[in-house]
C-alpha atoms as a PDB file:
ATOM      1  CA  UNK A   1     227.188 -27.151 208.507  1.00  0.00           C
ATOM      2  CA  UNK A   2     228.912 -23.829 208.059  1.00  0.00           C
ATOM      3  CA  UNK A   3     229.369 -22.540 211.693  1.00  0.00           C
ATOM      4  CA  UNK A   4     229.854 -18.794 213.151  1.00  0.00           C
ATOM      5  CA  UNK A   5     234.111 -18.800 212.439  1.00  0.00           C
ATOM      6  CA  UNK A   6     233.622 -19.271 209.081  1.00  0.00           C
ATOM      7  CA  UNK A   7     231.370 -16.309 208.964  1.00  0.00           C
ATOM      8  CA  UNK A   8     233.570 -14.086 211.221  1.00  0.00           C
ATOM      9  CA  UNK A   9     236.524 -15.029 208.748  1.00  0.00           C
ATOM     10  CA  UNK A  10     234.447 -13.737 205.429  1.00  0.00           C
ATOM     11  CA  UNK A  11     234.080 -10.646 207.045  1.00  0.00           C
ATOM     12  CA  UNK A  12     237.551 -10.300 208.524  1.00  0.00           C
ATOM     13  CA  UNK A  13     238.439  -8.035 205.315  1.00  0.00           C
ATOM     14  CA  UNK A  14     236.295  -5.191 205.757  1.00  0.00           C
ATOM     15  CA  UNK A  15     237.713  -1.904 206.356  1.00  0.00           C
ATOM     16  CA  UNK A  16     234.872  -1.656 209.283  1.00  0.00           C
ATOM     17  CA  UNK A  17     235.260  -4.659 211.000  1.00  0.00           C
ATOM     18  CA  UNK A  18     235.308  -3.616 214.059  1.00  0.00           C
ATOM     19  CA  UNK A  19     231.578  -2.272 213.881  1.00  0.00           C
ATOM     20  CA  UNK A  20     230.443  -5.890 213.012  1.00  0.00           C
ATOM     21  CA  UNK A  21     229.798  -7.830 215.997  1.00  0.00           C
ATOM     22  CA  UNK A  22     230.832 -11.744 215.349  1.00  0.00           C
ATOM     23  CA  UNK A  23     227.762 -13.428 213.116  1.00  0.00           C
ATOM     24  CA  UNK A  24     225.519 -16.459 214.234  1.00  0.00           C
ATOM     25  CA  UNK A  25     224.129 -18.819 211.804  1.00  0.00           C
ATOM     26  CA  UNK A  26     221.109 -20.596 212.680  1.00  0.00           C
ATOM     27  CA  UNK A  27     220.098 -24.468 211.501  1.00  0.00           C
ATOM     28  CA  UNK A  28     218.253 -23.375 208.633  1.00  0.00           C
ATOM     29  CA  UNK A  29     221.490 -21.278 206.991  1.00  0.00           C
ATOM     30  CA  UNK A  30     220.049 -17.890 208.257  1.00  0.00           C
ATOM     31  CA  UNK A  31     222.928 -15.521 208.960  1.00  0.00           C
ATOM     32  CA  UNK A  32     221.972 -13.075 211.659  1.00  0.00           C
ATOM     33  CA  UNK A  33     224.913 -10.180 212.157  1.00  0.00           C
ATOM     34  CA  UNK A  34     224.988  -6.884 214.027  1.00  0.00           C
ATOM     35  CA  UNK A  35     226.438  -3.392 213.146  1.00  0.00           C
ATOM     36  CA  UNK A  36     227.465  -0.643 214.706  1.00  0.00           C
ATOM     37  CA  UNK A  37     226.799   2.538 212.423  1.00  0.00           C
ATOM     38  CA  UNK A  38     227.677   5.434 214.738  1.00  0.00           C
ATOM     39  CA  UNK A  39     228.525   8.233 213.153  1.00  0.00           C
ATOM     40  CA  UNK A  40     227.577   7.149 209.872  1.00  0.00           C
ATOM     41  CA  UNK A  41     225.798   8.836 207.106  1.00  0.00           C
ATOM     42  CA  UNK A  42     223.012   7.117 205.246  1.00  0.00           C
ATOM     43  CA  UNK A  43     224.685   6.345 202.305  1.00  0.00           C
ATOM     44  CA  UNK A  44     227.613   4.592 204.629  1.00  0.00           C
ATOM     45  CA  UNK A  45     225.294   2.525 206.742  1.00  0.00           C
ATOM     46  CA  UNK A  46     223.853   1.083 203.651  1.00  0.00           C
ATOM     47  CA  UNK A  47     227.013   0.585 201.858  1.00  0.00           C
ATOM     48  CA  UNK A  48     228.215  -1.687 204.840  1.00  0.00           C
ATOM     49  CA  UNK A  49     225.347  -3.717 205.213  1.00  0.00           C
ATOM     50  CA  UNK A  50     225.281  -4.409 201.718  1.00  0.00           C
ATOM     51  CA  UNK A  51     228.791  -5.431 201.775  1.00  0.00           C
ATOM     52  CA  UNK A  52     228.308  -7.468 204.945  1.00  0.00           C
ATOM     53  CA  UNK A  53     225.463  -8.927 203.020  1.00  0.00           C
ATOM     54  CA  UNK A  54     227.687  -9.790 199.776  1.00  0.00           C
ATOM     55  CA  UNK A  55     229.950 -11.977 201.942  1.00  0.00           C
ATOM     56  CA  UNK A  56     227.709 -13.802 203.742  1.00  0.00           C
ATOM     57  CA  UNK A  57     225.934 -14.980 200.914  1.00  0.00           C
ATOM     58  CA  UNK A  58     228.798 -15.875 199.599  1.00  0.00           C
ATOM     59  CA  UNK A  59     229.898 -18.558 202.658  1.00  0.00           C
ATOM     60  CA  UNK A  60     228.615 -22.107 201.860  1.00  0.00           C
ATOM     61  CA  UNK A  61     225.496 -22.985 203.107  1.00  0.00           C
ATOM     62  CA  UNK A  62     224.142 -19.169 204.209  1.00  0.00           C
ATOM     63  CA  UNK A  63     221.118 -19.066 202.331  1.00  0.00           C
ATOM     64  CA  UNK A  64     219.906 -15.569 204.110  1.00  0.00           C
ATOM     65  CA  UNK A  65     221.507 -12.827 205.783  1.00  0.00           C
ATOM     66  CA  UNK A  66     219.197 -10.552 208.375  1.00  0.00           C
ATOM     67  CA  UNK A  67     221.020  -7.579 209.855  1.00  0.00           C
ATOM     68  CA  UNK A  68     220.449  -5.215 212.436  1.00  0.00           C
ATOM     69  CA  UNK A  69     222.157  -1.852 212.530  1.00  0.00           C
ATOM     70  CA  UNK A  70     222.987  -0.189 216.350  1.00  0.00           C
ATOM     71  CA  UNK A  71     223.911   3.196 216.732  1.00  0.00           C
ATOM     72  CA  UNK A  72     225.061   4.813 219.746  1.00  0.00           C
ATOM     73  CA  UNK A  73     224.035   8.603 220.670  1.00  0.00           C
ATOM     74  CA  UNK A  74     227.136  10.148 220.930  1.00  0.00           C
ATOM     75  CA  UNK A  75     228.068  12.229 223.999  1.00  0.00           C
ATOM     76  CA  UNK A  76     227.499  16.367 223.274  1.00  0.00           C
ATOM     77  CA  UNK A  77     228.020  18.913 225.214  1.00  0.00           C
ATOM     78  CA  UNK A  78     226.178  21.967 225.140  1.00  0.00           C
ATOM     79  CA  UNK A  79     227.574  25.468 225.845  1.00  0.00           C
ATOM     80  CA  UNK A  80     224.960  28.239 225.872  1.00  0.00           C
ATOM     81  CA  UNK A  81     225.941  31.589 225.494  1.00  0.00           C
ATOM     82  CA  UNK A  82     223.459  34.254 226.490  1.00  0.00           C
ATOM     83  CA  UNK A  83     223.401  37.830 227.719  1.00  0.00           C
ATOM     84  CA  UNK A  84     220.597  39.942 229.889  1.00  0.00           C
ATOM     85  CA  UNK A  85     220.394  42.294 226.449  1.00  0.00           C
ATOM     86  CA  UNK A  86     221.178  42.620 222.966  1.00  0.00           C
ATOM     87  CA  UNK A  87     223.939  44.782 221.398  1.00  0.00           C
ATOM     88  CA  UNK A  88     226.472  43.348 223.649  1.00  0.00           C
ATOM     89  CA  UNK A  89     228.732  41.560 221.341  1.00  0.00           C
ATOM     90  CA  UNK A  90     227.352  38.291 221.915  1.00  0.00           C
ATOM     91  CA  UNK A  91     226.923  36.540 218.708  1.00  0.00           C
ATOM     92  CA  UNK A  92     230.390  37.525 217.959  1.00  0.00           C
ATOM     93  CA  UNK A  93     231.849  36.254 220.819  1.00  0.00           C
ATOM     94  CA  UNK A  94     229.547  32.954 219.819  1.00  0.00           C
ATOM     95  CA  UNK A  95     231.460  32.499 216.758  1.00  0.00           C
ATOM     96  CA  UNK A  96     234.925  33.210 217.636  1.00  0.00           C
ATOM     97  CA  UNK A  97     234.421  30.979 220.719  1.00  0.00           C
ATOM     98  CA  UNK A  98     233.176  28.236 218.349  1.00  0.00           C
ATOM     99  CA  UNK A  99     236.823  28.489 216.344  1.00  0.00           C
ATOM    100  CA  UNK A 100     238.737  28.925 219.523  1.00  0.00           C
ATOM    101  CA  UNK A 101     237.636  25.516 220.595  1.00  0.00           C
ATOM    102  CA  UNK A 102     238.242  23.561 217.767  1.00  0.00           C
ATOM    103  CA  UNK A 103     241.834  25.430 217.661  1.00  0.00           C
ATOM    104  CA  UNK A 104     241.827  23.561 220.827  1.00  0.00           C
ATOM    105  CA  UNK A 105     241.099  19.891 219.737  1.00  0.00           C
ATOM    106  CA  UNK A 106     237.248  20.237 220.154  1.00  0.00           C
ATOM    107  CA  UNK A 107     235.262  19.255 217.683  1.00  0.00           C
ATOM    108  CA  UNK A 108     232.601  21.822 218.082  1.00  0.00           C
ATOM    109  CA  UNK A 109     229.379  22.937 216.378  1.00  0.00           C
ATOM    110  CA  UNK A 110     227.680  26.035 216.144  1.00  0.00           C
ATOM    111  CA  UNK A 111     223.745  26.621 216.811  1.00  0.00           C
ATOM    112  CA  UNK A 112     222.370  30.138 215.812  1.00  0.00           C
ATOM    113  CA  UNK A 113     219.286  30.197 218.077  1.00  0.00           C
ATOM    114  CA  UNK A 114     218.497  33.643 217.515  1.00  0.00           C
ATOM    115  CA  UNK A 115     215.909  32.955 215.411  1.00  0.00           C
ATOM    116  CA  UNK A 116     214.011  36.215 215.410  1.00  0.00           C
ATOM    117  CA  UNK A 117     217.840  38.801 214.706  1.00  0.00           C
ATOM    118  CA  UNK A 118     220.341  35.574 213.323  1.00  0.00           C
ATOM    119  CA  UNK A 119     223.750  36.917 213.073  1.00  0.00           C
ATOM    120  CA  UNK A 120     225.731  34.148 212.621  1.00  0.00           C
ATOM    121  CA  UNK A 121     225.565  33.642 208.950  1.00  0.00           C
ATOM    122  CA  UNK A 122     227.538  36.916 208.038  1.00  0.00           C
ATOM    123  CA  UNK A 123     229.828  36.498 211.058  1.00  0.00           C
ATOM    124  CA  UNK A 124     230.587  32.709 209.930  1.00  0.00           C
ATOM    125  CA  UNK A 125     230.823  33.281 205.789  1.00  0.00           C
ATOM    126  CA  UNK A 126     227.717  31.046 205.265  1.00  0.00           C
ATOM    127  CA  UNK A 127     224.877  33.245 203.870  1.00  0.00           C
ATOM    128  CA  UNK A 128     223.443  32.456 201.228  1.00  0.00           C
ATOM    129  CA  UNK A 129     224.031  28.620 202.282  1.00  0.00           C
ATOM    130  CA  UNK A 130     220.730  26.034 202.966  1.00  0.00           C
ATOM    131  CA  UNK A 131     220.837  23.317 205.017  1.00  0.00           C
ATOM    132  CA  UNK A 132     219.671  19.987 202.949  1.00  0.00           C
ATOM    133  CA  UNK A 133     217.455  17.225 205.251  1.00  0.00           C
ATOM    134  CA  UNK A 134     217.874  13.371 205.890  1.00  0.00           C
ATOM    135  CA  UNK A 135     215.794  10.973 207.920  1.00  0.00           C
ATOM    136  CA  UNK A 136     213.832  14.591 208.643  1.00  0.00           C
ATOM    137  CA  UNK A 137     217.558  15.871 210.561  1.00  0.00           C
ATOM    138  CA  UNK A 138     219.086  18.868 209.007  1.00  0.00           C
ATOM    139  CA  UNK A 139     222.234  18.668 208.293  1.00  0.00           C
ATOM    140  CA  UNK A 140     224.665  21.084 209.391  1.00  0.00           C
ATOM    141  CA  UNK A 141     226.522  24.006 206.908  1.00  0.00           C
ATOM    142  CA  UNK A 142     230.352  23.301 206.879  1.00  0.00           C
ATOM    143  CA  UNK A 143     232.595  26.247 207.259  1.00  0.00           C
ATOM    144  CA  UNK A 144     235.992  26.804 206.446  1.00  0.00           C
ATOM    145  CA  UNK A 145     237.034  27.236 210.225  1.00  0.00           C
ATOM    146  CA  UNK A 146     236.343  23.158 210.845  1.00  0.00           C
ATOM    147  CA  UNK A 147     232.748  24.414 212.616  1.00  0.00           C
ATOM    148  CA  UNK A 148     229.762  23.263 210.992  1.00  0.00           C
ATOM    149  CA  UNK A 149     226.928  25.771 211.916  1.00  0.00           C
ATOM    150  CA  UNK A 150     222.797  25.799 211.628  1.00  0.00           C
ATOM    151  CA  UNK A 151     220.995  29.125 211.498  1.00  0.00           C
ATOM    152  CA  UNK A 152     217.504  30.138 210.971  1.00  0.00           C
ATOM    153  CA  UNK A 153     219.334  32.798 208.647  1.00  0.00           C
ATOM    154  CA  UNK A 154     219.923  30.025 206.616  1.00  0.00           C
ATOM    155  CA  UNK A 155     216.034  28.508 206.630  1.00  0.00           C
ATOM    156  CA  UNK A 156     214.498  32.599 205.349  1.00  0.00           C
ATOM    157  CA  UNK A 157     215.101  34.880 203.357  1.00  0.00           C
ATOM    158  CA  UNK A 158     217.729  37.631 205.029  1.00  0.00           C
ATOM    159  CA  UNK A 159     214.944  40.158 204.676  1.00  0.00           C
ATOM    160  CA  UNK A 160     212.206  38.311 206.099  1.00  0.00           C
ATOM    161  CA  UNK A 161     210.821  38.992 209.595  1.00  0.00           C
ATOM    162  CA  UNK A 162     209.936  35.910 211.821  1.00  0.00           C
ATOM    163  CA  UNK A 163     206.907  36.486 213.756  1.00  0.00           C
ATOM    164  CA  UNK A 164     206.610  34.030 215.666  1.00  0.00           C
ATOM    165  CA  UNK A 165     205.477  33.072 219.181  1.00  0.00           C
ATOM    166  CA  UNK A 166     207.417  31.523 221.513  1.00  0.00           C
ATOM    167  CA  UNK A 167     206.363  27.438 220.987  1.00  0.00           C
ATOM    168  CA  UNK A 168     207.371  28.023 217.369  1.00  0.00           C
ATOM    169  CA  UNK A 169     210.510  29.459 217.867  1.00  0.00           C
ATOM    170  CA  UNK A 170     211.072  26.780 220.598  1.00  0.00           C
ATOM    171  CA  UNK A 171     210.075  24.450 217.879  1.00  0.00           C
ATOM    172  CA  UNK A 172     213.058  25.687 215.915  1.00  0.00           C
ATOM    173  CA  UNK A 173     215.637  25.490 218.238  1.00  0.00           C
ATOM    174  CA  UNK A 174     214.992  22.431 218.517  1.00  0.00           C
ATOM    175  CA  UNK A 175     215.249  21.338 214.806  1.00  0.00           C
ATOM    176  CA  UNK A 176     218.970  23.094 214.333  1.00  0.00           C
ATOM    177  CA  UNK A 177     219.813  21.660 217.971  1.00  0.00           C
ATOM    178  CA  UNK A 178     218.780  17.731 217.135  1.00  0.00           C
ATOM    179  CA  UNK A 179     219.993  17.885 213.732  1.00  0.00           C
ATOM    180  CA  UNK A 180     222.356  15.465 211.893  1.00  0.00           C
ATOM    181  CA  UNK A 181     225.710  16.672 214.408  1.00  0.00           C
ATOM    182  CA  UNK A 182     227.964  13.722 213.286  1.00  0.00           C
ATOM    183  CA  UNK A 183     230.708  13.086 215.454  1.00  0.00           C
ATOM    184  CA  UNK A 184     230.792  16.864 217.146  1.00  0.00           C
ATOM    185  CA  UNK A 185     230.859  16.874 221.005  1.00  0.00           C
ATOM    186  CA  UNK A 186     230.592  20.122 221.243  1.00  0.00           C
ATOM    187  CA  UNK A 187     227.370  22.534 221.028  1.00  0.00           C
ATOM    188  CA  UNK A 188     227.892  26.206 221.672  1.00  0.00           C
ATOM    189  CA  UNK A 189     224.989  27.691 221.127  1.00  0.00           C
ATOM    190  CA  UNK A 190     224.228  31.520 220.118  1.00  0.00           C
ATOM    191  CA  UNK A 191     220.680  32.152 222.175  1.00  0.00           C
ATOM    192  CA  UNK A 192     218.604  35.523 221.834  1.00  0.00           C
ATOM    193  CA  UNK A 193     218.956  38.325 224.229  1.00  0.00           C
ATOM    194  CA  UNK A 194     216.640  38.218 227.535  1.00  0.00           C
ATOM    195  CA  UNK A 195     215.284  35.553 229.705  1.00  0.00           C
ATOM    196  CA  UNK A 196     212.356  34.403 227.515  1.00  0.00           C
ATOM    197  CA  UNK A 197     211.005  31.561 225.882  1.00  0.00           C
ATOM    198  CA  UNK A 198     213.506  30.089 223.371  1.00  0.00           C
ATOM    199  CA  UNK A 199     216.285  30.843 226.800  1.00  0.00           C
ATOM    200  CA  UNK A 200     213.668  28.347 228.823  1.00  0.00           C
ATOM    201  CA  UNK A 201     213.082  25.972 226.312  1.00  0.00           C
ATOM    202  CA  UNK A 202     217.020  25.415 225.636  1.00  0.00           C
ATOM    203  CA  UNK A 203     216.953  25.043 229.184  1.00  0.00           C
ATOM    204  CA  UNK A 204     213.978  22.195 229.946  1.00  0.00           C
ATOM    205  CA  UNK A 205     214.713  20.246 227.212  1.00  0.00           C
ATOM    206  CA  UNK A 206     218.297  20.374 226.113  1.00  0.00           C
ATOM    207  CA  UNK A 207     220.193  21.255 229.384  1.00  0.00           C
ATOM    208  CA  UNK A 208     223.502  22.830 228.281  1.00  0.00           C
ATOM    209  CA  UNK A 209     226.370  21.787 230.613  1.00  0.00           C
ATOM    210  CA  UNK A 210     227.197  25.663 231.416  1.00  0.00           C
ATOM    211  CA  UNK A 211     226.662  29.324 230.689  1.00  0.00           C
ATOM    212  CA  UNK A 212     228.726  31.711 229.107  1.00  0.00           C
ATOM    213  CA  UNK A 213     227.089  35.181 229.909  1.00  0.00           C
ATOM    214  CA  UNK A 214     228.620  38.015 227.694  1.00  0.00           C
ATOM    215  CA  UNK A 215     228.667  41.776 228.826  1.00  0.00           C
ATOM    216  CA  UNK A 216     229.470  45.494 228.463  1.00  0.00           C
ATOM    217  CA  UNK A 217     231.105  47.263 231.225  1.00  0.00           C
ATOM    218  CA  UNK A 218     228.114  49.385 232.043  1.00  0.00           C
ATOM    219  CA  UNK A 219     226.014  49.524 234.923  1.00  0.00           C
ATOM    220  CA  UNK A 220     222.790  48.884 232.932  1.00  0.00           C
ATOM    221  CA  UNK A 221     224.019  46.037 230.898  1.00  0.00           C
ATOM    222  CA  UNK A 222     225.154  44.371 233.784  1.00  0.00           C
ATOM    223  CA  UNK A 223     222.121  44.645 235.314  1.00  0.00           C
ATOM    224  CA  UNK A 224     221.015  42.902 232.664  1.00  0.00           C
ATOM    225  CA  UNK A 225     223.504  40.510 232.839  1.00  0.00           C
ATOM    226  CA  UNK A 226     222.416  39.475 236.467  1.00  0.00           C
ATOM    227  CA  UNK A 227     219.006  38.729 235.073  1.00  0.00           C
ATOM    228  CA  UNK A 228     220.510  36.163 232.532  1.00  0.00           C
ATOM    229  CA  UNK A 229     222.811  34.460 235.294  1.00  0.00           C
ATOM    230  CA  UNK A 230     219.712  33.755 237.562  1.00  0.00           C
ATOM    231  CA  UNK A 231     217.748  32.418 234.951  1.00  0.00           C
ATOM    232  CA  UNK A 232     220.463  29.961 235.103  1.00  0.00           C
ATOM    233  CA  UNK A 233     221.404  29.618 238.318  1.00  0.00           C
ATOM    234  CA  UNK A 234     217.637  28.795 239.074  1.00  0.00           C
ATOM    235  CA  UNK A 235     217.243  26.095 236.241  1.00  0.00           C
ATOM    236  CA  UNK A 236     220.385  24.586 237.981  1.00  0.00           C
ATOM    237  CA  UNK A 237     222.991  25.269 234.949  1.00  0.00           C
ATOM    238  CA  UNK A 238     226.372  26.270 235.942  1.00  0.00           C
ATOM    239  CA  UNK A 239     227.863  29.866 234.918  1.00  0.00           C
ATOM    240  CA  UNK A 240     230.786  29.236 233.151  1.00  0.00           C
ATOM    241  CA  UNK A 241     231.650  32.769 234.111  1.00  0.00           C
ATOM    242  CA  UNK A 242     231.341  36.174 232.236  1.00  0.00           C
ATOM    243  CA  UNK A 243     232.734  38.002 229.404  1.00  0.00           C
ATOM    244  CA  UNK A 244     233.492  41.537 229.268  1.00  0.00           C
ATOM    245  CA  UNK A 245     232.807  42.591 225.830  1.00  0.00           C
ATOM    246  CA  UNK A 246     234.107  46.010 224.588  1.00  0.00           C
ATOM    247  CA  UNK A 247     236.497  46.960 227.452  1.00  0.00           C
ATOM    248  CA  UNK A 248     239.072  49.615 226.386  1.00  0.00           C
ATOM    249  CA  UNK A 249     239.211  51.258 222.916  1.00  0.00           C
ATOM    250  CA  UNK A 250     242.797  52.018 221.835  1.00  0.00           C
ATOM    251  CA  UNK A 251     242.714  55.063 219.404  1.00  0.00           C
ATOM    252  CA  UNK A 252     244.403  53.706 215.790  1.00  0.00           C
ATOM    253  CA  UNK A 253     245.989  57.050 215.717  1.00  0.00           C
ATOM    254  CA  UNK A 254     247.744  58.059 218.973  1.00  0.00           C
ATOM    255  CA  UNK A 255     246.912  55.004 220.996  1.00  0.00           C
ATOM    256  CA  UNK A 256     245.539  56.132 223.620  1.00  0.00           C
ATOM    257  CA  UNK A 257     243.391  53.801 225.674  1.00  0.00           C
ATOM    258  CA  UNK A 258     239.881  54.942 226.586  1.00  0.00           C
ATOM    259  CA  UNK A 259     236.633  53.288 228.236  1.00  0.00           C
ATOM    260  CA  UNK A 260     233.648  54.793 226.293  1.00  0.00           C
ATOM    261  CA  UNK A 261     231.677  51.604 228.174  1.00  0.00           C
ATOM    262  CA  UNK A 262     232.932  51.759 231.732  1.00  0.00           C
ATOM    263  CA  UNK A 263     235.961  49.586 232.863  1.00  0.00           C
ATOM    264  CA  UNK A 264     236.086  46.765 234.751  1.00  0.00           C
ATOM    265  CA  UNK A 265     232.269  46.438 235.563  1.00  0.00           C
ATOM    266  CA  UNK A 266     231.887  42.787 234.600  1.00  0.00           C
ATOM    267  CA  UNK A 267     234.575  41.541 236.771  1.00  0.00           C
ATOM    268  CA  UNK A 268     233.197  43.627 239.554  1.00  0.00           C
ATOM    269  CA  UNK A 269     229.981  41.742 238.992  1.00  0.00           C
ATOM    270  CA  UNK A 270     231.580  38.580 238.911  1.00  0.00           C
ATOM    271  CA  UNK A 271     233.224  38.990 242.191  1.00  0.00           C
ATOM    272  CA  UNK A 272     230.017  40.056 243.530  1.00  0.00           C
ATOM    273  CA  UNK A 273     228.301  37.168 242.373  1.00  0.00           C
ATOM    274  CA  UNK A 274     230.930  34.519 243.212  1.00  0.00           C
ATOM    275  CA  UNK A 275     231.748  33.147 239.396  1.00  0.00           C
ATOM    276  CA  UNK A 276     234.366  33.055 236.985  1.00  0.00           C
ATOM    277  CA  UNK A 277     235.553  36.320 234.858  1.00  0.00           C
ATOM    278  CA  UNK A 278     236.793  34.285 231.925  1.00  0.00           C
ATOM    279  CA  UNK A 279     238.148  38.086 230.266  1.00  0.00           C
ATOM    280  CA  UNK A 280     237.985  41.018 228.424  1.00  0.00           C
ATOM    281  CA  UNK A 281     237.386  41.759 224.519  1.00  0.00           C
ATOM    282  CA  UNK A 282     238.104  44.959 224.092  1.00  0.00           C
ATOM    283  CA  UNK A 283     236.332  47.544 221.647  1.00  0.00           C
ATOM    284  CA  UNK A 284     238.858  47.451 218.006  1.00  0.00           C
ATOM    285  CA  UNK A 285     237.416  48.447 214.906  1.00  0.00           C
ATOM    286  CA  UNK A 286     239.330  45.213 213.712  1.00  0.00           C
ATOM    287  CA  UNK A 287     237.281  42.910 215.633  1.00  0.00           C
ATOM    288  CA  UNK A 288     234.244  44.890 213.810  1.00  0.00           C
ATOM    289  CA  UNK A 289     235.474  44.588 210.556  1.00  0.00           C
ATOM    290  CA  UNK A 290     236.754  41.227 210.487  1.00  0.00           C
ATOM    291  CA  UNK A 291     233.400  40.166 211.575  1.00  0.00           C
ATOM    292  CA  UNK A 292     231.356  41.829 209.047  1.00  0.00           C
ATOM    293  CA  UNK A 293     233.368  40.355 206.384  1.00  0.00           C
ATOM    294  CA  UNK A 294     232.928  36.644 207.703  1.00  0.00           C
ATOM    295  CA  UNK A 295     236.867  36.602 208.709  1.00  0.00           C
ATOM    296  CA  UNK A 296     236.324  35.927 212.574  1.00  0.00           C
ATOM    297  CA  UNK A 297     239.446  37.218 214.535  1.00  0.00           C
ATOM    298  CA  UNK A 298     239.931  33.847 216.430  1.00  0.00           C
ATOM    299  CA  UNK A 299     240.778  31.772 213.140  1.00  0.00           C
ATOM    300  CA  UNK A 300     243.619  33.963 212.747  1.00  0.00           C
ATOM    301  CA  UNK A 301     247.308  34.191 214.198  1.00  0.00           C
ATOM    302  CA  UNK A 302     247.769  37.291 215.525  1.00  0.00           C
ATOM    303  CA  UNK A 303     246.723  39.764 218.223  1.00  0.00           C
ATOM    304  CA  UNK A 304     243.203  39.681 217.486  1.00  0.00           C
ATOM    305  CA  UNK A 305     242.924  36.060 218.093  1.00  0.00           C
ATOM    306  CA  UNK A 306     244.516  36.681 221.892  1.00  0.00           C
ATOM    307  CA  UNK A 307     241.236  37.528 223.635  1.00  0.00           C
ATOM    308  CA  UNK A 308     238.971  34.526 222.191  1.00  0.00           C
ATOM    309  CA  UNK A 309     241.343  32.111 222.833  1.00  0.00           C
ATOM    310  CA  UNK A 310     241.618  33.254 226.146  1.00  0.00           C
ATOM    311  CA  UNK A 311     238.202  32.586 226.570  1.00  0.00           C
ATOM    312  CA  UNK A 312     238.222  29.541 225.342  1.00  0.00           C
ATOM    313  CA  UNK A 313     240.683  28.100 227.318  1.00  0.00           C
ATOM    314  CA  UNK A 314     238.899  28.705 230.294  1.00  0.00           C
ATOM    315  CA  UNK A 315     235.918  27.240 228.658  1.00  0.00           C
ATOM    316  CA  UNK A 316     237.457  23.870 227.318  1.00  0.00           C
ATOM    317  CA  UNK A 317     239.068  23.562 231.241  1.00  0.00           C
ATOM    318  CA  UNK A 318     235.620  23.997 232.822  1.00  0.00           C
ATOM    319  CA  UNK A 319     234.286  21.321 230.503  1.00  0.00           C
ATOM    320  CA  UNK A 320     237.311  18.946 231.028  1.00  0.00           C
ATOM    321  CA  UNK A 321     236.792  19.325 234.477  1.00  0.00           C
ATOM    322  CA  UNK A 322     233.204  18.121 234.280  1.00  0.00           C
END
């Protein structure tokens, strides 16, 4: 009778051994073996169960092989990344926080969930790219950066204005968030301005892990800003902290630093409110121009990179710490 060693040698030879538990092998020659196919694609899950498959049959006295394949969900960590309004710099900060972290060992994805003003194709290189499906999961637009990104810019045409109401754009969100991630354990996700629908729905049913809350220096925009941090604080997600976004403009002629925004508002209102300042960006007309040619600053090795990764240190050690 061919017993369970025998099996567990004829498999000893695959390069994924270690994601086949040991085979049993009942009376009647009926193999029965288990797989572990985290991470893997289609194509790879079926390419090692028919390979498992071939060398069982080939063992003496296996006359069938059943299989069952496991998969683990893998841990992911979701970083929102809101503001009280729009025109604050968020999306940008989005992107180059996205790069930042996976200068920093993370691997991270990026989730455009402003569906109805998506930014994040043009800021990341990728328009003009569509997502392709699998087992009804979308999968995920690499980038040159190392950050694989979804985007409803990616699902319509640039021109084409989404009117939807909120359970459709919810909907949405959570397509691009539950689509095919692979082995990324990081999320941060780019949400619409304001306290609304798609803000609640990230929320209740995908519970990010923290809050990045992006600002200008001005009074309104941090009033704003306060809005966004109690939607948050109420649903029970931790702030992060708070980003300054265009703090100081520094003329390209004389250099001479000026605050067209206020200085030093957001840190104020951090203070006030008891949570991290993670920094400032300040307002450079490289930052602007980088960005609008899909060349985010924070994949580069200079100055312009010095704010974002910043920022994202702070980030990556509140998530370590957590």
């Amino acid at each position: 009778m061919t017993d369970s060693a025998l099996l567990a040698a004829a498999l000893a030879t695959l390069p994924d051994a270690a994601r086949v538990a040991p085979p049993r092998i009942s009376g009647d020659g009926v193999a029965s073996v288990i797989l572990d196919v985290s991470g893997m694609d289609a194509q790879q899950r079926d390419a090692l169960e028919a390979e498992v498959r071939r060398l069982l049959l080939a063992v003496a006295g296996v006359r069938e092989v059943r299989v069952v394949q496991t998969a683990e969900k893998p841990e992911r960590r979701l970083i929102a990344v809101g503001s009280g309004k729009g025109g604050v710099g968020k999306s940008t900060l989005s992107a180059n926080l996205a790069i930042a972290l996976h200068r920093l060992g993370f691997r991270v994805g990026l989730v455009d969930a402003d569906v109805y003003g998506p930014s994040q194709p043009r800021l990341m290189a990728a328009e003009g790219e569509k997502p392709t499906a699998q087992d009804k999961q979308l999968n995920p637009i690499p980038t040159r950066w190392g950050v694989p990104m979804l985007s409803m810019g990616q699902l319509v045409a640039p021109e084409k204005a989404l009117a939807w109401r909120g359970p459709m754009a919810s909907g949405a969100l959570g397509q691009l968030v539950d689509a095919r991630w692979g082995e990324t354990d990081t999320l941060v996700v780019d949400l619409p301005p304001g306290t609304g629908d798609v803000q609640l729905s990230m929320i209740q049913k995908h519970r990010p892990m923290g809050a990045v809350i992006v600002s200008t220096p001005q009074d309104l925009a941090l009033i704003d800003a306060a809005r966004a941090i109690d939607l948050f604080n109420t649903a029970g997600i931790p702030i992060i902290g708070i980003v300054e976004n265009m703090a100081g403009y520094a003329c390209p002629h004389c250099g001479e630093i000026s605050d067209p925004f206020g200085s030093g508002g957001a840190e104020a209102e951090a203070a006030r409110l008891g949570i991290p300042f993670l920094g400032r960006v300040p307002l450079d007309i490289a930052i602007r121009r980088a960005s609008d040619a899909g060349e985010p600053p924070a994949a580069r090795d200079d100055a312009g990179a010095e704010p974002f990764l910043r920022i994202a240190e702070q980030v990556a050690a509140a998530i370590r710490s957590r």
